[in-house]
PDB file of N, CA and C in Angstrom:
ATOM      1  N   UNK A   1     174.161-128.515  33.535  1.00  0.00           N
ATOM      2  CA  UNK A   1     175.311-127.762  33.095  1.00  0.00           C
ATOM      3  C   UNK A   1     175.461-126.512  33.967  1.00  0.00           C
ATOM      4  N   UNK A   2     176.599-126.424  34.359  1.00  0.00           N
ATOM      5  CA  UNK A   2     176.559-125.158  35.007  1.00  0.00           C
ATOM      6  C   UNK A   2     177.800-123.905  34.496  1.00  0.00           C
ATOM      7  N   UNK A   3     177.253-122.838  34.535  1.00  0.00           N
ATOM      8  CA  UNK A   3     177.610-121.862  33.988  1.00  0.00           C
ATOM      9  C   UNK A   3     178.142-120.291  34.959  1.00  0.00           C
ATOM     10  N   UNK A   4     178.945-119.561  34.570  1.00  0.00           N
ATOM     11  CA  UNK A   4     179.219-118.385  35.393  1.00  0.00           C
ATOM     12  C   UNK A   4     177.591-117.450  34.461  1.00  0.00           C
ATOM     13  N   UNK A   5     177.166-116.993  35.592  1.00  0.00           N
ATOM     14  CA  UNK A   5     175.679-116.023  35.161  1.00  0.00           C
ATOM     15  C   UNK A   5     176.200-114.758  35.262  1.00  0.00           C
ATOM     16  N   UNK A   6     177.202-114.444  36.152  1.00  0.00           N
ATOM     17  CA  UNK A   6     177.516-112.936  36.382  1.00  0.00           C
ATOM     18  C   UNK A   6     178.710-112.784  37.535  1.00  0.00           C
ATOM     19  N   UNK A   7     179.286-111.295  37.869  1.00  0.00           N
ATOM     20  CA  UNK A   7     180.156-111.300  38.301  1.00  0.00           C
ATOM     21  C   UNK A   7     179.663-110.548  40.183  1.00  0.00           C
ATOM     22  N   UNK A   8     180.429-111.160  41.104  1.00  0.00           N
ATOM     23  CA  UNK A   8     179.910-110.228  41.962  1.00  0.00           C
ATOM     24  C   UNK A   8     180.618-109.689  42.901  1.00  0.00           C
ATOM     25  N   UNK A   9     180.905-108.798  43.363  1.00  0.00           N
ATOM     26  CA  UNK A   9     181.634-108.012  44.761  1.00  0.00           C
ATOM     27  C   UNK A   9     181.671-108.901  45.818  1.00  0.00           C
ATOM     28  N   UNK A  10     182.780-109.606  46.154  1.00  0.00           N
ATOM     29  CA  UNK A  10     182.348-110.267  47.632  1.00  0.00           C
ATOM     30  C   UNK A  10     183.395-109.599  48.713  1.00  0.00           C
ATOM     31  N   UNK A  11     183.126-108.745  49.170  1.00  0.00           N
ATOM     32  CA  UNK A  11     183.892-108.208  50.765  1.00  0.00           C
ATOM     33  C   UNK A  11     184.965-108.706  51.462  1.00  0.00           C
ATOM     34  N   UNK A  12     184.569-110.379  51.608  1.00  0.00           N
ATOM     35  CA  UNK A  12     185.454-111.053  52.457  1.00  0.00           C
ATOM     36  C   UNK A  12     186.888-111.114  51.773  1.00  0.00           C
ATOM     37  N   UNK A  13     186.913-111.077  50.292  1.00  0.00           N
ATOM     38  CA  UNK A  13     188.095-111.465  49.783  1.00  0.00           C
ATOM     39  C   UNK A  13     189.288-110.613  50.131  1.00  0.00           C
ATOM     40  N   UNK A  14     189.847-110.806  50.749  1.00  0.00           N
ATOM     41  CA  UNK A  14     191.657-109.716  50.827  1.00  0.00           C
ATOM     42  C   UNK A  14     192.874-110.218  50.444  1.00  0.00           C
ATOM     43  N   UNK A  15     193.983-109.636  50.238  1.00  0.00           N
ATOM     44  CA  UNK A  15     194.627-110.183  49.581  1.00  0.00           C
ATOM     45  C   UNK A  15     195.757-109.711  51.659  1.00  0.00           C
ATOM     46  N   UNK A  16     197.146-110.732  50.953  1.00  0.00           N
ATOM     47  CA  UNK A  16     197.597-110.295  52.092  1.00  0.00           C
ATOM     48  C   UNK A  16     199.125-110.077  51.618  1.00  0.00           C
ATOM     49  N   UNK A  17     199.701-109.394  52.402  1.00  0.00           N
ATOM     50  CA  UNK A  17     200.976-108.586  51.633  1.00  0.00           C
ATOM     51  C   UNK A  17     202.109-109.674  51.385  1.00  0.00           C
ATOM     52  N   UNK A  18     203.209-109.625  50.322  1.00  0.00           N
ATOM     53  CA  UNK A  18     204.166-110.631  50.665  1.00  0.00           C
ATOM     54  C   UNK A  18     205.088-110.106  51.420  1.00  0.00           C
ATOM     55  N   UNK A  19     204.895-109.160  52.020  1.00  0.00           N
ATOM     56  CA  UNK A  19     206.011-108.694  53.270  1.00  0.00           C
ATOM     57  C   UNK A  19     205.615-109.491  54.540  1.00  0.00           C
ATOM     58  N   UNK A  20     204.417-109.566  55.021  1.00  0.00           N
ATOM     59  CA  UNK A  20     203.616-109.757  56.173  1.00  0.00           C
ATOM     60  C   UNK A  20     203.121-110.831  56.131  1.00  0.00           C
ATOM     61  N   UNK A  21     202.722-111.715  57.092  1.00  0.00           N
ATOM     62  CA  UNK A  21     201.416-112.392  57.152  1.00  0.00           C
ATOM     63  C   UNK A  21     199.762-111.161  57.672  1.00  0.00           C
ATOM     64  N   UNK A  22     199.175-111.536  57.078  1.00  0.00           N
ATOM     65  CA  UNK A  22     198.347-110.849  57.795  1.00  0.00           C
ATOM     66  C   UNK A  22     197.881-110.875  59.170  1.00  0.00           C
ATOM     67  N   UNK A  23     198.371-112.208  59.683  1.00  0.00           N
ATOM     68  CA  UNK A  23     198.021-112.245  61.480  1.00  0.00           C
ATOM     69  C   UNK A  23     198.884-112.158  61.662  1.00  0.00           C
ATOM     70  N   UNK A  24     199.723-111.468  61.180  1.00  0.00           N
ATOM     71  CA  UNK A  24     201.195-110.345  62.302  1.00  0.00           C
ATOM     72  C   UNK A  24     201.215-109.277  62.186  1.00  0.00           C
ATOM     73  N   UNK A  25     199.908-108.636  61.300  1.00  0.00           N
ATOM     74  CA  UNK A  25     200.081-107.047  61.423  1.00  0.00           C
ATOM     75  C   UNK A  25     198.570-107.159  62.128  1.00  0.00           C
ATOM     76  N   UNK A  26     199.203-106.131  63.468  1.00  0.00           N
ATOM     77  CA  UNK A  26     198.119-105.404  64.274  1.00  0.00           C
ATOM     78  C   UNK A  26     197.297-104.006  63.673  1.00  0.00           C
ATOM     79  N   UNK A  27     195.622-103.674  64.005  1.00  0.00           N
ATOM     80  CA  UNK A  27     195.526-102.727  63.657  1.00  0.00           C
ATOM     81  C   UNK A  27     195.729-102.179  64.952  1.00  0.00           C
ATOM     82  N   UNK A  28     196.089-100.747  65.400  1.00  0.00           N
ATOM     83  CA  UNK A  28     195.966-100.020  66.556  1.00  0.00           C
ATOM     84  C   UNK A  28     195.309 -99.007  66.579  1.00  0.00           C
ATOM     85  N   UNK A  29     194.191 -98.902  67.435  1.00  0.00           N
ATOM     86  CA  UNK A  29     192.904 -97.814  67.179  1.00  0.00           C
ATOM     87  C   UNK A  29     193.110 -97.199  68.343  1.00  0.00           C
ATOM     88  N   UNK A  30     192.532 -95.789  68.441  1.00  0.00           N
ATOM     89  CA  UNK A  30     192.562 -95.095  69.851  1.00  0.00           C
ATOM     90  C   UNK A  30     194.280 -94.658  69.905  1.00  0.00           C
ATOM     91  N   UNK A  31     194.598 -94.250  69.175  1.00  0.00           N
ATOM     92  CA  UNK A  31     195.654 -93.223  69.548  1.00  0.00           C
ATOM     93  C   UNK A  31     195.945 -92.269  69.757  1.00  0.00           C
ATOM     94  N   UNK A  32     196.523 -91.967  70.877  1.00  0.00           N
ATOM     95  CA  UNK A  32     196.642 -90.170  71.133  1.00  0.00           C
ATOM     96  C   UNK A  32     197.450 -89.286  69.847  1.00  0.00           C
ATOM     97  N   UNK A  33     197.165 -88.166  69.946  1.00  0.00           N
ATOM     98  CA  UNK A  33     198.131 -87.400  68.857  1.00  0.00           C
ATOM     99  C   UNK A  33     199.591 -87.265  69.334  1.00  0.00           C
ATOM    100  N   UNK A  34     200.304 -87.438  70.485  1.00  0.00           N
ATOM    101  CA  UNK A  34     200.914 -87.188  70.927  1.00  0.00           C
ATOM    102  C   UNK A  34     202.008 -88.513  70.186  1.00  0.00           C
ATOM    103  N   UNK A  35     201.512 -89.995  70.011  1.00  0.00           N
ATOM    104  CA  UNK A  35     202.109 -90.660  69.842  1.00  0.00           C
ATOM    105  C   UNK A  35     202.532 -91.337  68.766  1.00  0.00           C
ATOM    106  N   UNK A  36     204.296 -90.973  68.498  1.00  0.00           N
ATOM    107  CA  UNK A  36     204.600 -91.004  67.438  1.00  0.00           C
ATOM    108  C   UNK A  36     205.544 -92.694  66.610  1.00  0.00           C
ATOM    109  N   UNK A  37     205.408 -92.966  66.065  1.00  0.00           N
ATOM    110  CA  UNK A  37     206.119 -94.375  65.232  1.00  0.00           C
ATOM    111  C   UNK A  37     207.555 -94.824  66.510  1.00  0.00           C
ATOM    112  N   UNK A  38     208.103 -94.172  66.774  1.00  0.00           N
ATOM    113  CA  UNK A  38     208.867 -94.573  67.826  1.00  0.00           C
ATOM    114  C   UNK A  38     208.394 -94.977  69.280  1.00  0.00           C
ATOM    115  N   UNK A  39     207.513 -94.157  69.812  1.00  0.00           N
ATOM    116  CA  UNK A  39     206.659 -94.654  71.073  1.00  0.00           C
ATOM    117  C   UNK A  39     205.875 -95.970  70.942  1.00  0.00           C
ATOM    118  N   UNK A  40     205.315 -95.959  69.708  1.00  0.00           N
ATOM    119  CA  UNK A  40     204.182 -96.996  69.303  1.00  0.00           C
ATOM    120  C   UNK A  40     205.145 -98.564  69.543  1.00  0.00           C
ATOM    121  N   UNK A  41     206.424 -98.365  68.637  1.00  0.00           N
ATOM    122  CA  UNK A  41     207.175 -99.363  68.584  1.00  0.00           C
ATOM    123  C   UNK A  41     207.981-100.188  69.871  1.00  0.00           C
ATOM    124  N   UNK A  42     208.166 -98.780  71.188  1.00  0.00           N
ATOM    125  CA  UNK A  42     208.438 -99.264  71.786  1.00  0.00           C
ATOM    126  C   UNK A  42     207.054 -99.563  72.796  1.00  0.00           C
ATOM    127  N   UNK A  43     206.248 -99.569  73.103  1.00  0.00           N
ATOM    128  CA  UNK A  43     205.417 -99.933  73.605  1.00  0.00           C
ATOM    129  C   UNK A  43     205.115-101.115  73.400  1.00  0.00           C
ATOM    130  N   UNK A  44     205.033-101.658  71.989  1.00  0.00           N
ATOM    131  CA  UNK A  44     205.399-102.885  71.133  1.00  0.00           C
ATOM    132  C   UNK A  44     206.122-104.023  71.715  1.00  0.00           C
ATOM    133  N   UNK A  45     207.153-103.556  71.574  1.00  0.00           N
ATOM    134  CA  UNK A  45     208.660-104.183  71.215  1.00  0.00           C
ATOM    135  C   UNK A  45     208.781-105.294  72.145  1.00  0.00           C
ATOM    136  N   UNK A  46     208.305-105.463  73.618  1.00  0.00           N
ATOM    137  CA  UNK A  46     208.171-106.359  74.621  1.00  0.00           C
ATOM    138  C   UNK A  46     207.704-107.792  74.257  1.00  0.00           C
ATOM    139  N   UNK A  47     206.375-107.391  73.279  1.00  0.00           N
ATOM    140  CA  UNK A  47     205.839-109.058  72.935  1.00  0.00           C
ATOM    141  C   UNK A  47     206.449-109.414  71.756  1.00  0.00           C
ATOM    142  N   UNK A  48     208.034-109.413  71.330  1.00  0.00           N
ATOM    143  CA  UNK A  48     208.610-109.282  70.314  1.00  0.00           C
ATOM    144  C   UNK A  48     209.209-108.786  69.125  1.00  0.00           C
ATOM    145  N   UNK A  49     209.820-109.146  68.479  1.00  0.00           N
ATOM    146  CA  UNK A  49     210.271-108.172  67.145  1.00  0.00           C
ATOM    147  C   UNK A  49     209.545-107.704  66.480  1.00  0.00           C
ATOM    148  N   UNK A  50     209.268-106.370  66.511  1.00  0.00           N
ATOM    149  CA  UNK A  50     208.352-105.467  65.627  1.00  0.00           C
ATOM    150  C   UNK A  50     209.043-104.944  64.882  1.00  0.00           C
ATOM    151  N   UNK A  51     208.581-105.625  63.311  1.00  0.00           N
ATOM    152  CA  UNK A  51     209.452-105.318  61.894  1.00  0.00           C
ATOM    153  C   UNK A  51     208.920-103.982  61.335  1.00  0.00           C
ATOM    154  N   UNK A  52     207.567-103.208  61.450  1.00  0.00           N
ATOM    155  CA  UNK A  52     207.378-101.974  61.319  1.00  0.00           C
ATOM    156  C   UNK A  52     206.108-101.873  61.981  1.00  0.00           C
ATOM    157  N   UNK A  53     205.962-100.462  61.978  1.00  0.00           N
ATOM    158  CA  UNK A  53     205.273 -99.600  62.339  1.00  0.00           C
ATOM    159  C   UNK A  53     204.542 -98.695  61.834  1.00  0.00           C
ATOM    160  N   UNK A  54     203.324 -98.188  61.545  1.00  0.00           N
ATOM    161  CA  UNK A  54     202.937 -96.989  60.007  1.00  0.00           C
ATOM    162  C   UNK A  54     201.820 -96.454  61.162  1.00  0.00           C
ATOM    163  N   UNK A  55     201.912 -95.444  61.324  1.00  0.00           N
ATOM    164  CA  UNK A  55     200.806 -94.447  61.592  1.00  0.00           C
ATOM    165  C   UNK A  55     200.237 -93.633  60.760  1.00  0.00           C
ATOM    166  N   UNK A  56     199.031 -93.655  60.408  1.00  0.00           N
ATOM    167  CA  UNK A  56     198.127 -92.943  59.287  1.00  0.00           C
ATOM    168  C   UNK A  56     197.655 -91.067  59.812  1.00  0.00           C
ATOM    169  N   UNK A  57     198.333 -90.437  58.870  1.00  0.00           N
ATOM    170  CA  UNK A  57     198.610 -89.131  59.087  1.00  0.00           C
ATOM    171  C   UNK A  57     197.560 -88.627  58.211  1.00  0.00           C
ATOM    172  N   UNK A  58     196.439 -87.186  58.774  1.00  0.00           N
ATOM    173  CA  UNK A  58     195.915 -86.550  57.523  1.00  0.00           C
ATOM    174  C   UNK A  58     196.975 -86.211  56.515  1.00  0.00           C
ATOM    175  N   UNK A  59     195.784 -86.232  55.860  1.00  0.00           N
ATOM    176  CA  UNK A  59     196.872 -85.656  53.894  1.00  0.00           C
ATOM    177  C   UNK A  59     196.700 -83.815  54.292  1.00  0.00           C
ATOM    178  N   UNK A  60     195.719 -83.221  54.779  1.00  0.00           N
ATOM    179  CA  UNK A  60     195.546 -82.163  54.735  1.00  0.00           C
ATOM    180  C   UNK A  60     196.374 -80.857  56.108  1.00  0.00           C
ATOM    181  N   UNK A  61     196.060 -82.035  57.043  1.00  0.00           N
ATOM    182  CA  UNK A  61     196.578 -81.211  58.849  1.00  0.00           C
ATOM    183  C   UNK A  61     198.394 -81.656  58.760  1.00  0.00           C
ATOM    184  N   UNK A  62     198.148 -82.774  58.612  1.00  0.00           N
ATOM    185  CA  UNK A  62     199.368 -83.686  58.648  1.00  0.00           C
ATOM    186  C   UNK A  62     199.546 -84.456  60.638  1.00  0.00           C
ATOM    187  N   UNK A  63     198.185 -84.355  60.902  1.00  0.00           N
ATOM    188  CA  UNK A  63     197.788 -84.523  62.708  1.00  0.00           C
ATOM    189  C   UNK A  63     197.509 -85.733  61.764  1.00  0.00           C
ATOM    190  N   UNK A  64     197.980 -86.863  62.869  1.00  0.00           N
ATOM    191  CA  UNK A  64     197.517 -88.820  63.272  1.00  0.00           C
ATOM    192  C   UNK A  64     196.018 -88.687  62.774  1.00  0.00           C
ATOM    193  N   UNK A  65     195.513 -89.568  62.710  1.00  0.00           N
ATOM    194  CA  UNK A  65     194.571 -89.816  62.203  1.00  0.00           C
ATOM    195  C   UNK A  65     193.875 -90.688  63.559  1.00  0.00           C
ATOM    196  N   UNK A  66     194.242 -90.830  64.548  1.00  0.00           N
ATOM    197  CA  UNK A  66     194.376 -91.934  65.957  1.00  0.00           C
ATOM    198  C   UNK A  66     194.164 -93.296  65.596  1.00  0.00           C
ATOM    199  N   UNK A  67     195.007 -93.707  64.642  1.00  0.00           N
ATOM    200  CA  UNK A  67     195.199 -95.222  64.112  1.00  0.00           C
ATOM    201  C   UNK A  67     196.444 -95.499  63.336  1.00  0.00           C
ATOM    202  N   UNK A  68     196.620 -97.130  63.749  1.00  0.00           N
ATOM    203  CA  UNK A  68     198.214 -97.567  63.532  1.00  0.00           C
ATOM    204  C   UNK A  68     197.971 -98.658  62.797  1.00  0.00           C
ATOM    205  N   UNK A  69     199.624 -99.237  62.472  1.00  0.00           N
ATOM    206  CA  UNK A  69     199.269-100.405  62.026  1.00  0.00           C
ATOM    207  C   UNK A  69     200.844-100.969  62.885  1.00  0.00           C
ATOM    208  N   UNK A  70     201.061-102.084  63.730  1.00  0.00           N
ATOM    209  CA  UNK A  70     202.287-102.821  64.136  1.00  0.00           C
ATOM    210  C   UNK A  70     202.192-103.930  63.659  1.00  0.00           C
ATOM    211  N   UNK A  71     203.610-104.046  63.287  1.00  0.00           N
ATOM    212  CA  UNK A  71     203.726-105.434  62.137  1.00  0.00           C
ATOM    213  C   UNK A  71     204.806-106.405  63.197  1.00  0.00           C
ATOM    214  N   UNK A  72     204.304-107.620  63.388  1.00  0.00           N
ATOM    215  CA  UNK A  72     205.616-108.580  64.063  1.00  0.00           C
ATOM    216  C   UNK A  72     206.245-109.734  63.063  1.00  0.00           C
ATOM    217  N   UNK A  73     207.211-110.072  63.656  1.00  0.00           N
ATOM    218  CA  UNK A  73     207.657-111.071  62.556  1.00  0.00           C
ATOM    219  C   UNK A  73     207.186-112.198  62.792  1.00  0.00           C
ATOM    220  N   UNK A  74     206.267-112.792  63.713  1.00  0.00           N
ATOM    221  CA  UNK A  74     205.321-113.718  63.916  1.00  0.00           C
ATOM    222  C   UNK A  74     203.972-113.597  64.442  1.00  0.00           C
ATOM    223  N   UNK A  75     202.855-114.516  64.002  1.00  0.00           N
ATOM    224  CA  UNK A  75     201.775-114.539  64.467  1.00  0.00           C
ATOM    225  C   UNK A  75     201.342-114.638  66.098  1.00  0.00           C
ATOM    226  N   UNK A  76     202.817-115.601  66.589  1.00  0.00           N
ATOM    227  CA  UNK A  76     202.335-115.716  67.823  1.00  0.00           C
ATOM    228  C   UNK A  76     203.075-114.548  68.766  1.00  0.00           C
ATOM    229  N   UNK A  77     203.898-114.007  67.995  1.00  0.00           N
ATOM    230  CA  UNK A  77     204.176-112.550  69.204  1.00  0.00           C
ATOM    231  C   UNK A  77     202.775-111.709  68.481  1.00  0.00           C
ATOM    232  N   UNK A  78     202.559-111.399  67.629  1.00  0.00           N
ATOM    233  CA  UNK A  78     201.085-110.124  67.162  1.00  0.00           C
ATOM    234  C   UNK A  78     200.161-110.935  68.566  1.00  0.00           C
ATOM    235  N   UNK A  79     199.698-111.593  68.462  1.00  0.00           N
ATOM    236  CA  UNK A  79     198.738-112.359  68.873  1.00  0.00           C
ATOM    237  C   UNK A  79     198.453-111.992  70.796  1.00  0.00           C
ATOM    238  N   UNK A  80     199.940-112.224  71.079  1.00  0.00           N
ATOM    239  CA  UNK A  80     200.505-112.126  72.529  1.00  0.00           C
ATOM    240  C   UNK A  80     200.060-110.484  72.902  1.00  0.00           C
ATOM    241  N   UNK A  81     200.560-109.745  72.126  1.00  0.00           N
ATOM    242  CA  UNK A  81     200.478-108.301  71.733  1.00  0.00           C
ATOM    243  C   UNK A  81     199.274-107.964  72.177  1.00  0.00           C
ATOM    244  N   UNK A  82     198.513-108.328  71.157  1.00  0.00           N
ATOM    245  CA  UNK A  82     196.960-107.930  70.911  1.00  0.00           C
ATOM    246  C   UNK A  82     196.302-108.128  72.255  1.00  0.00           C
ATOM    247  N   UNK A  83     196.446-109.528  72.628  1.00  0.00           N
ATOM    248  CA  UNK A  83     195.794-109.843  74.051  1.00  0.00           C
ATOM    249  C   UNK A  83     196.405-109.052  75.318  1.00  0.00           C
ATOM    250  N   UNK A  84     197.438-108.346  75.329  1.00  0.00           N
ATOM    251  CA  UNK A  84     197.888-107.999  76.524  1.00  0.00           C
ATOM    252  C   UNK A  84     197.588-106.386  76.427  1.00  0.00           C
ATOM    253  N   UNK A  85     198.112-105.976  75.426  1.00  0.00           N
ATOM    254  CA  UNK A  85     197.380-104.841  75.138  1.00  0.00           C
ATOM    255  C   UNK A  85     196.198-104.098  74.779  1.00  0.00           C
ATOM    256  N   UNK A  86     195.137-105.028  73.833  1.00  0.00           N
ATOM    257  CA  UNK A  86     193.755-104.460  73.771  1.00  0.00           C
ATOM    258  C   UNK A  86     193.119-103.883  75.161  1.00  0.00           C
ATOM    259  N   UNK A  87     192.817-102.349  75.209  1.00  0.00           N
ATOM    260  CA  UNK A  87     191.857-102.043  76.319  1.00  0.00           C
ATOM    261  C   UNK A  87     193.016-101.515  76.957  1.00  0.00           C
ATOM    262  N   UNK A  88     194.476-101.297  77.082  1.00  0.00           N
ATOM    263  CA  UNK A  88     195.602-101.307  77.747  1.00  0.00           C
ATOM    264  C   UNK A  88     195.707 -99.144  77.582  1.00  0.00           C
ATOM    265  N   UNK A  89     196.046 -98.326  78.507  1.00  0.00           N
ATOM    266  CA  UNK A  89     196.307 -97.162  78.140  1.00  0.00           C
ATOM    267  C   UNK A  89     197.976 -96.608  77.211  1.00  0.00           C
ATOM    268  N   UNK A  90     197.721 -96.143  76.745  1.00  0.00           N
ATOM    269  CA  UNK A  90     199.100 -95.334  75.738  1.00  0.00           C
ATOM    270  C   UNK A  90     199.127 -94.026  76.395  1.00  0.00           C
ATOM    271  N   UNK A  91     199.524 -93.135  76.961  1.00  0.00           N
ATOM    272  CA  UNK A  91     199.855 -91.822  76.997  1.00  0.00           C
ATOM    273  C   UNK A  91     198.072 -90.944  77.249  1.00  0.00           C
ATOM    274  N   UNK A  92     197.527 -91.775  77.984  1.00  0.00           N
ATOM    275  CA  UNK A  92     196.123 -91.483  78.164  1.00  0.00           C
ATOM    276  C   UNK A  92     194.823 -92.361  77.600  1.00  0.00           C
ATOM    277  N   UNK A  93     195.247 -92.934  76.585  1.00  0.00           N
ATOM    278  CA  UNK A  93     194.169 -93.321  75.911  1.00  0.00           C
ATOM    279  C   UNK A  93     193.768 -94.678  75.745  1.00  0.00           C
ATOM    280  N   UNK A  94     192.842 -95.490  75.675  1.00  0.00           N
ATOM    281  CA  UNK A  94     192.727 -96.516  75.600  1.00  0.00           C
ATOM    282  C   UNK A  94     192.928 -97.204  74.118  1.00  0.00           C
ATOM    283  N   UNK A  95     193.564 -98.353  74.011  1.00  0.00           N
ATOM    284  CA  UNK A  95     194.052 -98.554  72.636  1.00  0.00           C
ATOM    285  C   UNK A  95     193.000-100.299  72.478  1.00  0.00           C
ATOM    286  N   UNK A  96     192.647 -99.442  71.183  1.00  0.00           N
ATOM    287  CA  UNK A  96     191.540-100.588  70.317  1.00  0.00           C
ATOM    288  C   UNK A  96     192.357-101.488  69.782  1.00  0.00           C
ATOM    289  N   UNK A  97     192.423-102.869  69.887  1.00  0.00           N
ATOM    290  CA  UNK A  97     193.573-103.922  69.062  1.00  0.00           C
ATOM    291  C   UNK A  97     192.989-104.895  68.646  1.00  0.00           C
ATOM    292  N   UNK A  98     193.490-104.931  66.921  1.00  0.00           N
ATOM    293  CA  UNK A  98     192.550-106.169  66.277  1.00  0.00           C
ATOM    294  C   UNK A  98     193.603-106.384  65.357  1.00  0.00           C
ATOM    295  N   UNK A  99     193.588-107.624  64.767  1.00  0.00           N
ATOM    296  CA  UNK A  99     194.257-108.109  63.463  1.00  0.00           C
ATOM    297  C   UNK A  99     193.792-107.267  62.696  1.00  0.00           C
ATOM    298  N   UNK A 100     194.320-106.230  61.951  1.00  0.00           N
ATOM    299  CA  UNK A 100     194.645-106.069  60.501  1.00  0.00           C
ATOM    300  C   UNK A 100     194.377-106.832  59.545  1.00  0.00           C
ATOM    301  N   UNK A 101     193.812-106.717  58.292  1.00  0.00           N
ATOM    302  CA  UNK A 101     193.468-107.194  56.885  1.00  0.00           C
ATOM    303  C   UNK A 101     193.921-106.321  55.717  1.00  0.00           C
ATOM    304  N   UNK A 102     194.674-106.453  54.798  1.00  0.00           N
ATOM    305  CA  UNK A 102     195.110-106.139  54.002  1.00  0.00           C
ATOM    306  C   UNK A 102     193.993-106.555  52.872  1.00  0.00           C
ATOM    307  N   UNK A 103     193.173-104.542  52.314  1.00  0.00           N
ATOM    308  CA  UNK A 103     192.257-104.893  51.708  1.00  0.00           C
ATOM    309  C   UNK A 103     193.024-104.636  49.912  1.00  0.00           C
ATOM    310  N   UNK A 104     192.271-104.646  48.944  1.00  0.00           N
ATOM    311  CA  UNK A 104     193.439-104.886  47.833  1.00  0.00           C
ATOM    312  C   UNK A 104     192.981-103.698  47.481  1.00  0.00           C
ATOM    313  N   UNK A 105     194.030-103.195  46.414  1.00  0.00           N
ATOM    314  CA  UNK A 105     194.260-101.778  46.457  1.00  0.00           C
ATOM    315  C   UNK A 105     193.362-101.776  44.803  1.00  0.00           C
ATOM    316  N   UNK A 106     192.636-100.437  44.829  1.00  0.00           N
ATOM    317  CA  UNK A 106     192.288-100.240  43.163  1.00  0.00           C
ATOM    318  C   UNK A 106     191.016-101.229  43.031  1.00  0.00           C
ATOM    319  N   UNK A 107     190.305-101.809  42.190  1.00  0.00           N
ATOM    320  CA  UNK A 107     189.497-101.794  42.363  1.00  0.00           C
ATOM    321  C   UNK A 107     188.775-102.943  43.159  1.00  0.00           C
ATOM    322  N   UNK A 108     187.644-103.159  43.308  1.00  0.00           N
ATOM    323  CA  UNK A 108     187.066-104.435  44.025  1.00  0.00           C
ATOM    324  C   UNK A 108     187.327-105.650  43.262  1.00  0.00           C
ATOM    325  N   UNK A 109     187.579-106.844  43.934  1.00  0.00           N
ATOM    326  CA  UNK A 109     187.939-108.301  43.962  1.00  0.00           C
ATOM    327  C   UNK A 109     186.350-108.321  42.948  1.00  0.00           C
ATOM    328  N   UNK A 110     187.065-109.123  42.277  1.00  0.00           N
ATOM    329  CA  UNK A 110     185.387-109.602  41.149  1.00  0.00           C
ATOM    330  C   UNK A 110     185.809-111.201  41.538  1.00  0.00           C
ATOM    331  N   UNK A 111     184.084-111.739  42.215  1.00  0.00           N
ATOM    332  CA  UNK A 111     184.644-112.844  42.475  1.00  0.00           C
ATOM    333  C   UNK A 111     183.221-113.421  41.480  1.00  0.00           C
ATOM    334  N   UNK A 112     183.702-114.722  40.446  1.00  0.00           N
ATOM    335  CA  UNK A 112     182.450-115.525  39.712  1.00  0.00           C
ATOM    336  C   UNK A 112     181.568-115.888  40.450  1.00  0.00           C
ATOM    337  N   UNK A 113     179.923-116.126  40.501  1.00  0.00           N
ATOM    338  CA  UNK A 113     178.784-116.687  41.197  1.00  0.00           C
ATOM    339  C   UNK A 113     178.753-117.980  39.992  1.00  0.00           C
ATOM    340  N   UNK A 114     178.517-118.869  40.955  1.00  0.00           N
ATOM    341  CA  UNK A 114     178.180-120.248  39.528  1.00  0.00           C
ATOM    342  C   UNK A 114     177.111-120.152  39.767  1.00  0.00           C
ATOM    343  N   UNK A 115     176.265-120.284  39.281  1.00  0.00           N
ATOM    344  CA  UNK A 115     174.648-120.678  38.895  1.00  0.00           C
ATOM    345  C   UNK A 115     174.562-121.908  38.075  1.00  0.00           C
ATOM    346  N   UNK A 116     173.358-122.580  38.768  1.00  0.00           N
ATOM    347  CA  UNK A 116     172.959-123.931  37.714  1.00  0.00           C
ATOM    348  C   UNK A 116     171.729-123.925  36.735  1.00  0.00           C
ATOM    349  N   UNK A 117     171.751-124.239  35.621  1.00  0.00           N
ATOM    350  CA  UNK A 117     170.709-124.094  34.876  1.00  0.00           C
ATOM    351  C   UNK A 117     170.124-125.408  34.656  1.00  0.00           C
ATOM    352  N   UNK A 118     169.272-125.880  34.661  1.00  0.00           N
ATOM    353  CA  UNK A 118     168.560-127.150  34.962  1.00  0.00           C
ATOM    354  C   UNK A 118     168.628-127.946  35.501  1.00  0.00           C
ATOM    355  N   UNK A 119     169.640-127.846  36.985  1.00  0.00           N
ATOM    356  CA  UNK A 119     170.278-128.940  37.948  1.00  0.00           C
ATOM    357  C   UNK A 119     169.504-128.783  39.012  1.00  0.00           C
ATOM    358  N   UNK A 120     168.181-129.871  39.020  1.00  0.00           N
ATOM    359  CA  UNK A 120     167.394-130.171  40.039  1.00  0.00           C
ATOM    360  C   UNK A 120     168.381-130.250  41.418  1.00  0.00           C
ATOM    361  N   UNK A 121     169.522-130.254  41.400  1.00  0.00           N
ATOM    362  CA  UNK A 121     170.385-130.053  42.395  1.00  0.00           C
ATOM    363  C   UNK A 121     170.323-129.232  43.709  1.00  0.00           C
ATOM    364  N   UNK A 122     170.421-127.968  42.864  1.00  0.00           N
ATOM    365  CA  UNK A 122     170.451-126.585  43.170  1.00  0.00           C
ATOM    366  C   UNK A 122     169.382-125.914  43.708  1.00  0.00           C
TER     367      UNK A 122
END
């Protein structure tokens, strides 16, 4: 018979937005302060339609945080993106490029562990 024993945190789980796929939003690391949601976009805009753009601002300075997020309306322009640009300079700086994951907001994903209780199986 097998039974839920307990509940546990698993990391991998994300949820992904219904605006987005998640392999069409880029993360963009290594940003200068200089560069603002309009530069980002057009720097972008070449490997396709870039549906938005969000640069993460302190809550306190209101200075970039030197990280982005570019959203495309397909996987295979993000994708094109990522490869041509990772390692590529912006206004001095070298820009870090990875798929984005949309982690879920509030509290952690509780995911069930099954455990078996007398299943020579297991």
């Amino acid at each position: 018979m097998r039974r839920l024993s307990h509940f546990v945190f698993h990391p991998s789980f994300y949820c992904t937005s219904s605006r987005h796929s998640s392999n069409s939003k880029l993360f963009v690391g290594g940003l200068s302060w200089y560069v603002d949601e309009k530069s980002l976009k057009e720097a972008f805009s070449s490997f396709g339609e870039v549906t938005e753009v969000r640069i993460m601002y302190d809550k306190n300075t209101g200075r970039s945080r030197g990280f982005g997020f570019v959203y495309f309306s397909s996987e295979h322009q993000a994708k094109s993106a990522k490869d041509a640009m990772d390692g590529k300079a912006l206004l001095g700086r070298p820009l870090r490029i990875s798929f984005a994951l949309d982690k879920v907001r509030g509290v952690p994903v509780v995911v069930p562990r099954v455990s078996s209780f007398g299943d020579s199986s297991s």
